[in-house]
C-alpha atoms as a PDB file:
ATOM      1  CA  UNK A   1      86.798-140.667-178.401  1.00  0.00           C
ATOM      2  CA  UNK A   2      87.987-136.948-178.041  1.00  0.00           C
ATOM      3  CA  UNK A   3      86.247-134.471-180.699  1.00  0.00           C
ATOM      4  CA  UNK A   4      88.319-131.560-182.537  1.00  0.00           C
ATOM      5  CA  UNK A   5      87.221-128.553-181.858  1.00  0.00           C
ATOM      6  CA  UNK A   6      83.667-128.111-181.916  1.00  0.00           C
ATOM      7  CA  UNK A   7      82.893-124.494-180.293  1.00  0.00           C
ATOM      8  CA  UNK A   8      84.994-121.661-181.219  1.00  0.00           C
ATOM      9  CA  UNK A   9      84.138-118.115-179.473  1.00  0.00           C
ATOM     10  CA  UNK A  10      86.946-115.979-180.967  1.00  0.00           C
ATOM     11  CA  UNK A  11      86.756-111.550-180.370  1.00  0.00           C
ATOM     12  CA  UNK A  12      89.643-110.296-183.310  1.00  0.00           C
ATOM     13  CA  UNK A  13      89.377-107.551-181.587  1.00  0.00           C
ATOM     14  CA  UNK A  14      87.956-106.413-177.658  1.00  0.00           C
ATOM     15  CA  UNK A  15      87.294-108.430-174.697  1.00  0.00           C
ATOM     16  CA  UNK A  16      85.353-111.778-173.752  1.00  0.00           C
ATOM     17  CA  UNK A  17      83.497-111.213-170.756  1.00  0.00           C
ATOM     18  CA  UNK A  18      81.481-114.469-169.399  1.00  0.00           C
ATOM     19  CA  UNK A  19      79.234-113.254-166.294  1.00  0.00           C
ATOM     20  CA  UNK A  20      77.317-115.513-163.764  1.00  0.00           C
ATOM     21  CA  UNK A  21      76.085-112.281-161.693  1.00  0.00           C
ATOM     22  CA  UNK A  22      73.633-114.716-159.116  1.00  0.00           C
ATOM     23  CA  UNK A  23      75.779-117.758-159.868  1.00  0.00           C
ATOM     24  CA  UNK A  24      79.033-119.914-160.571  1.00  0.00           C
ATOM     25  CA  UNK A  25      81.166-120.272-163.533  1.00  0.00           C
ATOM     26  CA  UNK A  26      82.291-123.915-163.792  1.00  0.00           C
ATOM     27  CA  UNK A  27      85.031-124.861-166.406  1.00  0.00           C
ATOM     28  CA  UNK A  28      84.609-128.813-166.437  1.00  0.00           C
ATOM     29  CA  UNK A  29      86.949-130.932-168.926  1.00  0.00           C
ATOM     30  CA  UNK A  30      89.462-133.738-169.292  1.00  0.00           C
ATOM     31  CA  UNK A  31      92.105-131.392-169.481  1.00  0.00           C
ATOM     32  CA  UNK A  32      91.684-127.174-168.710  1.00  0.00           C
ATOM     33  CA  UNK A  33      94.682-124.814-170.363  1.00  0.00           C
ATOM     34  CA  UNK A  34      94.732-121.172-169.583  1.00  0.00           C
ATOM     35  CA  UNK A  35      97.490-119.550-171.923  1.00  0.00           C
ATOM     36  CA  UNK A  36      98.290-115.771-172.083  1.00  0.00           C
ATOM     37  CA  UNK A  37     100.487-114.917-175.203  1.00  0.00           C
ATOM     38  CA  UNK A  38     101.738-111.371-175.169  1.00  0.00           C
ATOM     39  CA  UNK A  39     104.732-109.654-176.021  1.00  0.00           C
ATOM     40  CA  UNK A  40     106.861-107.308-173.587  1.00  0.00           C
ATOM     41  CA  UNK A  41     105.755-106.693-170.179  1.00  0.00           C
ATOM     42  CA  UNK A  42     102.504-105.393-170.553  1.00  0.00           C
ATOM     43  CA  UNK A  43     101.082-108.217-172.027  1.00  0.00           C
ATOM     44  CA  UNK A  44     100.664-112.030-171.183  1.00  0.00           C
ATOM     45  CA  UNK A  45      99.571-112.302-167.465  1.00  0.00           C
ATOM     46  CA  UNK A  46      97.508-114.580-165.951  1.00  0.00           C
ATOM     47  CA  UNK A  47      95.245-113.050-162.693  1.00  0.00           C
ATOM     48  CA  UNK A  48      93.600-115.135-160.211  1.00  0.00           C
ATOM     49  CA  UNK A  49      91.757-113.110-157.341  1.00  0.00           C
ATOM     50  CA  UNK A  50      89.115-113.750-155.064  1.00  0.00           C
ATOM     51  CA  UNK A  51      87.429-112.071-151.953  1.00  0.00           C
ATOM     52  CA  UNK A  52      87.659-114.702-149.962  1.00  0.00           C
ATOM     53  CA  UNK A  53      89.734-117.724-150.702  1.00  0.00           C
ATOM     54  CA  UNK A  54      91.939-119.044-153.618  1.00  0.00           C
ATOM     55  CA  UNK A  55      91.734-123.241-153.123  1.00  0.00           C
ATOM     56  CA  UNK A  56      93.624-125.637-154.589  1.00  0.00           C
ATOM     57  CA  UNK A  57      92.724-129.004-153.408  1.00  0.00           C
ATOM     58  CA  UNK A  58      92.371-132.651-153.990  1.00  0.00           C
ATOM     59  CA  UNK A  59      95.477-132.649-156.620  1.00  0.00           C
ATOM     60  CA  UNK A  60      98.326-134.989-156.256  1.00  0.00           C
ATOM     61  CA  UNK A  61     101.057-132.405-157.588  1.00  0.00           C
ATOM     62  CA  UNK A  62     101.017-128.602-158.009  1.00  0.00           C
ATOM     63  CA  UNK A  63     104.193-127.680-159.733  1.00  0.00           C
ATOM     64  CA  UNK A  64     105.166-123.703-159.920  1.00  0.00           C
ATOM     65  CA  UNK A  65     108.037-123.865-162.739  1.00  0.00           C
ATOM     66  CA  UNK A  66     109.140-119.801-163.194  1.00  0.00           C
ATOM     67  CA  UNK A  67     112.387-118.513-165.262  1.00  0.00           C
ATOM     68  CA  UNK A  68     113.141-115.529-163.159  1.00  0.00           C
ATOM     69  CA  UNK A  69     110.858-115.158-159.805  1.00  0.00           C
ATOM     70  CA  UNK A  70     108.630-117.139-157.631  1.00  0.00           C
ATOM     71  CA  UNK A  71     106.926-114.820-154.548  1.00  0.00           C
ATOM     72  CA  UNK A  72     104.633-116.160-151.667  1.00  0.00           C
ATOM     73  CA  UNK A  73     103.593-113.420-149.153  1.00  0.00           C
ATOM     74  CA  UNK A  74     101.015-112.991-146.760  1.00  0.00           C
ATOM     75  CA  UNK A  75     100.793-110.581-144.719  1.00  0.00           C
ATOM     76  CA  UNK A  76      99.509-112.717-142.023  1.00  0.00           C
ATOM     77  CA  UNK A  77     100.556-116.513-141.158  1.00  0.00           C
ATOM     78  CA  UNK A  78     101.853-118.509-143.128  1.00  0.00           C
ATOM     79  CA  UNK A  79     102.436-122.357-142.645  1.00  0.00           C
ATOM     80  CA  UNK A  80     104.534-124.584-145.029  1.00  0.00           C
ATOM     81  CA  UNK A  81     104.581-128.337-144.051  1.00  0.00           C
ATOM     82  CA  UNK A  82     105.461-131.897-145.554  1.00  0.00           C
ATOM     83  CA  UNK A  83     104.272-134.917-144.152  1.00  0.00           C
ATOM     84  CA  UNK A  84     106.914-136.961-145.473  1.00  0.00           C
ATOM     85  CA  UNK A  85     110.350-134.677-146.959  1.00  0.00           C
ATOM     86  CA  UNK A  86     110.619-130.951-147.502  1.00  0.00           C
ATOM     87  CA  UNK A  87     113.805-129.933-149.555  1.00  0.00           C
ATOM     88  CA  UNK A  88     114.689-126.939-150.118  1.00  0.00           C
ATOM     89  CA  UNK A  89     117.937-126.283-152.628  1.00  0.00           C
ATOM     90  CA  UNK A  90     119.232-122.486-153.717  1.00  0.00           C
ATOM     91  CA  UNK A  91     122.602-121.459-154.130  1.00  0.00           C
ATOM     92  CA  UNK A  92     122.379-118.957-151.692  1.00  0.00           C
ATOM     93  CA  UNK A  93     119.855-119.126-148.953  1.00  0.00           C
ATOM     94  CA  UNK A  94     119.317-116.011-146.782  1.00  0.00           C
ATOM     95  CA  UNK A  95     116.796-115.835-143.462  1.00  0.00           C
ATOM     96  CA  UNK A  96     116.160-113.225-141.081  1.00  0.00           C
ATOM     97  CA  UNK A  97     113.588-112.162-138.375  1.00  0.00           C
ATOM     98  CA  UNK A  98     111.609-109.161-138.117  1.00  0.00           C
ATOM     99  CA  UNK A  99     114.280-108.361-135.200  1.00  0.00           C
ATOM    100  CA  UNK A 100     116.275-106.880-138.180  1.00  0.00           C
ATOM    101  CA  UNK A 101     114.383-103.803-138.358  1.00  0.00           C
ATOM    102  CA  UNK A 102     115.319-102.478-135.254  1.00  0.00           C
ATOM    103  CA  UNK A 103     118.873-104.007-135.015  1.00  0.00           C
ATOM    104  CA  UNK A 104     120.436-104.485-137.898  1.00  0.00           C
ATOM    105  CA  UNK A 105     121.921-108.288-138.258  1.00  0.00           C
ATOM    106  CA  UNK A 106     125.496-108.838-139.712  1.00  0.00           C
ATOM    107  CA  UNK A 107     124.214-109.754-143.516  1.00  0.00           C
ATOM    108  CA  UNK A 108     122.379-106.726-143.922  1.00  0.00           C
ATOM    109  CA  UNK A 109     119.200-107.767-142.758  1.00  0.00           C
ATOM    110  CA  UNK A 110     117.749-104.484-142.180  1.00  0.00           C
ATOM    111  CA  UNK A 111     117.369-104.226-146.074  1.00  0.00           C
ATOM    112  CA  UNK A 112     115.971-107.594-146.788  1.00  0.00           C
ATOM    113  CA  UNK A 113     113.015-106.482-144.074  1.00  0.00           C
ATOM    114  CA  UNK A 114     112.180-103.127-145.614  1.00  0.00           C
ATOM    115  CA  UNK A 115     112.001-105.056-148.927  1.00  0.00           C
ATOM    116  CA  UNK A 116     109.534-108.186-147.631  1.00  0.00           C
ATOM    117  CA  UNK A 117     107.518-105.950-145.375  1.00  0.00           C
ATOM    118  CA  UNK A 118     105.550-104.311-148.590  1.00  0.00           C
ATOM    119  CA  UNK A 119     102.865-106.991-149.043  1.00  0.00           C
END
């Protein structure tokens, strides 16, 4: 049987800083919720970085659900495959090579290069 809530750290006011300076922090539960409430914005982000690698494995779904703008760059490779289907769905779909920024393509390519090449 699940228990309320039985720890509460709470700062009214200032930061929360948990530090494992020789070691790992492991968040282990039946269920983990990060939520960022914040008005405007300056306020409400979630940030993920690492030195090395950001993993997500062994998960049967990842779903990336965004109101106004979902961005994947690299500025190295990048590999997108699917095993079984891959659908992709958008009103308007637009693709160009990094030919464009030499010679311009007919849709205004040239543009959509200088934009994507800013990693």
């Amino acid at each position: 049987e699940e228990a309320d809530d039985t720890l509460v750290l709470n700062a009214l006011n200032g930061n929360i800083c948990i530090t494992a300076t020789n070691g790992k922090i492991r968040l282990q539960g039946t269920d983990i919720e990060l939520v960022a409430i914040g008005e405007g914005g300056s306020k409400g982000h979630i940030k993920c970085s690492a030195t090395e690698t950001f993993t997500v494995h062994k998960t049967k779904k990842i779903i990336l659900d965004s109101k106004s703008l979902t961005k994947i760059t690299t500025g190295g490779i990048m590999w997108m495959a699917a095993n079984s289907c891959m659908k992709i769905y958008s009103s308007i779909i637009r693709g160009v090579t990094d030919a464009v920024a030499i010679k311009d393509a007919k849709n205004g390519g040239k543009i959509f290069n200088k934009e994507n090449n800013q990693v």
